[in-house]
Protein backbone atom coordinates (compact mmCIF):
# COMPACT_ATOMS: atom_id res chain seq x y z
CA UNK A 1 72.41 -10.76 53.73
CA UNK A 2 72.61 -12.60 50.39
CA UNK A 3 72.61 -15.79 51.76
CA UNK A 4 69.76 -15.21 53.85
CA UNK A 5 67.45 -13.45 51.04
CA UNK A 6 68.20 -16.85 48.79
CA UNK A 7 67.25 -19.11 52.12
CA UNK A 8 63.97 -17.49 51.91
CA UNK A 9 63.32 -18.63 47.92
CA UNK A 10 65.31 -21.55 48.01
CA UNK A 11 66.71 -24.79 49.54
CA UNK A 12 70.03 -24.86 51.53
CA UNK A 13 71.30 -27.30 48.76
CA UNK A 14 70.74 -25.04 45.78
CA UNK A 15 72.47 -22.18 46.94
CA UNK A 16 75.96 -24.85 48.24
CA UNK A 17 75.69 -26.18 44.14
CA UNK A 18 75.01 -23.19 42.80
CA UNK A 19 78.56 -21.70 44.78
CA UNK A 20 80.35 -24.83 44.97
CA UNK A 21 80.08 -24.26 40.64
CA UNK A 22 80.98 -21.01 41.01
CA UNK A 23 77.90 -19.33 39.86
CA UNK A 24 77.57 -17.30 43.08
CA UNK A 25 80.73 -15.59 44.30
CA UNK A 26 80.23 -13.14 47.71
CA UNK A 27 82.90 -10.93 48.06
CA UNK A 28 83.79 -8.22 50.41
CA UNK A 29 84.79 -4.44 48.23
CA UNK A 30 88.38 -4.96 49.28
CA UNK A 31 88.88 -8.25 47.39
CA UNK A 32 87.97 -6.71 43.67
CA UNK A 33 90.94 -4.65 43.02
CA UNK A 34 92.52 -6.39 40.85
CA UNK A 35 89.62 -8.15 39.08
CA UNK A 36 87.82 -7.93 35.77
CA UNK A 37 84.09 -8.66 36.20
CA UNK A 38 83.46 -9.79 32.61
CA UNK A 39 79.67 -11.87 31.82
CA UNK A 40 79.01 -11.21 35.07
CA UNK A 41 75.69 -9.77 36.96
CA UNK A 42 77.00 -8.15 40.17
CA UNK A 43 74.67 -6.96 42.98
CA UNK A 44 75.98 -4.28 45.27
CA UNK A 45 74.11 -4.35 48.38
CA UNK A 46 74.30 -1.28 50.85
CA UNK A 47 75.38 1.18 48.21
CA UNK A 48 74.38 4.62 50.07
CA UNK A 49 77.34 4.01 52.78
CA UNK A 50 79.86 3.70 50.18
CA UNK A 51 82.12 6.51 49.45
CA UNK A 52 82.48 7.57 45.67
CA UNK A 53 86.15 6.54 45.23
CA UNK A 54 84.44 2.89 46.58
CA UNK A 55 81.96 3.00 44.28
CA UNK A 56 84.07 4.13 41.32
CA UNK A 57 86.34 1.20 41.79
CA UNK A 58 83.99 -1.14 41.98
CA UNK A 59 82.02 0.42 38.42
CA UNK A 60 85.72 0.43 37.08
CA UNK A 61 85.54 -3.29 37.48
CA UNK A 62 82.86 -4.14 35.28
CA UNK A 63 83.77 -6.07 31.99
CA UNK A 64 81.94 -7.30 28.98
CA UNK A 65 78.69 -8.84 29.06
CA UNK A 66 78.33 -7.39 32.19
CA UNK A 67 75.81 -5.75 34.42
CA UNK A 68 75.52 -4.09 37.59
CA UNK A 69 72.86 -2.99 40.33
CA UNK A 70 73.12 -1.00 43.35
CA UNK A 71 70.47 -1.25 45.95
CA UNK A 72 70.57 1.66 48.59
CA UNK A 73 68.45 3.26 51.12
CA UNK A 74 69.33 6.39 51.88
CA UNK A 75 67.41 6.53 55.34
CA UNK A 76 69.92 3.81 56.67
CA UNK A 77 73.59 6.00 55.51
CA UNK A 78 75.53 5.17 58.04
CA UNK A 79 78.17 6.77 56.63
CA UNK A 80 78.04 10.63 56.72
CA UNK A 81 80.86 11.35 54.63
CA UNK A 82 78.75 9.78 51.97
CA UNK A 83 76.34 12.40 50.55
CA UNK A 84 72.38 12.26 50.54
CA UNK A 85 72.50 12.44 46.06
């Protein structure tokens, strides 16, 4: 979903430089244990089917310099372990 939201504001070659430099990184949840996110601005996408020991892990993560946004709809939880607050 990232990639396609940047092909709609920008070419096919900006998005390959900006990753190939390492300014973009896409990762799935399970790869950031582990990991300090420090100067970073991370984007979670799809936040309202994650389940709060997810969530915390991911927040847990966050370093210096850092900032963080979750984007959620709660009319597409998939997840109904997940509560609706």
């Amino acid at each position: 979903a990232v990639f396609d939201t940047l092909s709609a504001v920008t070419s096919r070659q900006v998005i390959e430089e900006v990753v190939s430099r390492g300014m973009l990184e896409v990762l799935p949840l399970t790869h950031i244990r582990g990991r300090s996110l420090h100067d970073a601005f991370v984007i979670v996408d799809e936040a309202q089917s994650l389940e709060r020991n997810v969530l915390l892990t991911v927040l847990s993560r966050i370093g210096a310099n850092s900032r963080v946004v979750l984007t959620h709809d709660v009319a597409q939880r998939d997840n109904l372990r997940v509560g609706r607050y």
